[in-house]
Protein backbone atom coordinates (compact mmCIF):
# COMPACT_ATOMS: atom_id res chain seq x y z
CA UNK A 1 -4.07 20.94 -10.02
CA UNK A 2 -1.53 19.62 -7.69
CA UNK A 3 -1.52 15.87 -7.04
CA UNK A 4 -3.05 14.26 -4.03
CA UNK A 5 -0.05 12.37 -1.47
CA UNK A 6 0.80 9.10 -2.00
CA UNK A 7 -0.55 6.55 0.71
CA UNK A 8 0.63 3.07 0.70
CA UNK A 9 -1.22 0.13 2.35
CA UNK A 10 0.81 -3.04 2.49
CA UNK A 11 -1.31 -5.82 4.24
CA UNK A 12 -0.18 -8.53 6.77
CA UNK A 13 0.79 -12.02 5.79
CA UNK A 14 -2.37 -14.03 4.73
CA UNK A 15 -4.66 -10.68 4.39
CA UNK A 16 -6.05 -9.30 1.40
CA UNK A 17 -7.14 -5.17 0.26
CA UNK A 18 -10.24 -5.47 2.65
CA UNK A 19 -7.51 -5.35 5.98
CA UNK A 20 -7.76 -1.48 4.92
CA UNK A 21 -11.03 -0.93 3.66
CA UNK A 22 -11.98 1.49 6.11
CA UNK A 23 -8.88 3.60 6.00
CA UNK A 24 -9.10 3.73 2.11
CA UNK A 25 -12.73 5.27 2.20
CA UNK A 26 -11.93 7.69 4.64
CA UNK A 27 -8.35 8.56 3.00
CA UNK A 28 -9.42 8.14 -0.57
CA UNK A 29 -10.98 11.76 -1.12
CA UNK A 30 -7.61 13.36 -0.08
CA UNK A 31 -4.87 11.10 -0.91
CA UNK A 32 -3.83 8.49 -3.55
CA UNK A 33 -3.81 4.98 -1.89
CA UNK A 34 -2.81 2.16 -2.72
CA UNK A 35 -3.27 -1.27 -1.24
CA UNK A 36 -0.24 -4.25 -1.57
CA UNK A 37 -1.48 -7.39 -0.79
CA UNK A 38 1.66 -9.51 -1.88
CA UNK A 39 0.17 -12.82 -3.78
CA UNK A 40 2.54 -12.76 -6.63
CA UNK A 41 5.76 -12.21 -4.54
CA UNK A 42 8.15 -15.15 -2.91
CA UNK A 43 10.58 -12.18 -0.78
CA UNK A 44 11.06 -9.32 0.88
CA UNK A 45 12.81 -7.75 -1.75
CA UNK A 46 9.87 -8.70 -4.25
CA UNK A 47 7.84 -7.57 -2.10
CA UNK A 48 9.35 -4.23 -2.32
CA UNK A 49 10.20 -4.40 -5.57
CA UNK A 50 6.20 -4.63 -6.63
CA UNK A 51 5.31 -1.50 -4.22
CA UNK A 52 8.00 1.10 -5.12
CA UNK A 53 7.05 0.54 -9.11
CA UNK A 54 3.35 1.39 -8.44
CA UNK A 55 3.80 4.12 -6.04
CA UNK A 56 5.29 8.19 -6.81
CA UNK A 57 8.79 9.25 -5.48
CA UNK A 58 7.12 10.45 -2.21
CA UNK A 59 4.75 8.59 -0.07
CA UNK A 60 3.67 7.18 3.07
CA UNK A 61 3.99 3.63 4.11
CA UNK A 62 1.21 2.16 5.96
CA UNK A 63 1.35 -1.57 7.17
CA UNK A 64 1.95 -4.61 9.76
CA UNK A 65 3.32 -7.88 10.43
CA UNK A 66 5.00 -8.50 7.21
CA UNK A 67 3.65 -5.65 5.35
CA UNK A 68 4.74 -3.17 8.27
């Protein structure tokens, strides 16, 4: 069975996972998502670091503010 795509959800500055709620239970049946909400990083490039290691070679990269 071929996978489902990739979705990433990286939430804005002081959010949390329920910023995408609604796109994740609409999304969810068709594509793997994922939702970054940031807590344990102190930069940008922590920030990164955390969503490229829990997300496949190919996604797509949904977000704003500081997420975005």
């Amino acid at each position: 069975m071929p996978q489902r795509p990739g979705v990433a959800f990286a939430c804005a500055h002081l959010t949390d996972e329920r910023l995408y709620a609604a796109q994740v239970a609409a999304l969810e049946a068709r594509y793997a998502c994922a939702v970054f909400a940031f807590r344990d990083q102190d930069s940008l490039a922590g920030m990164a670091e955390a969503l490229l290691a829990k997300t496949p070679a190919r996604f797509t990269l949904v977000g704003l503010s500081l997420g975005g």
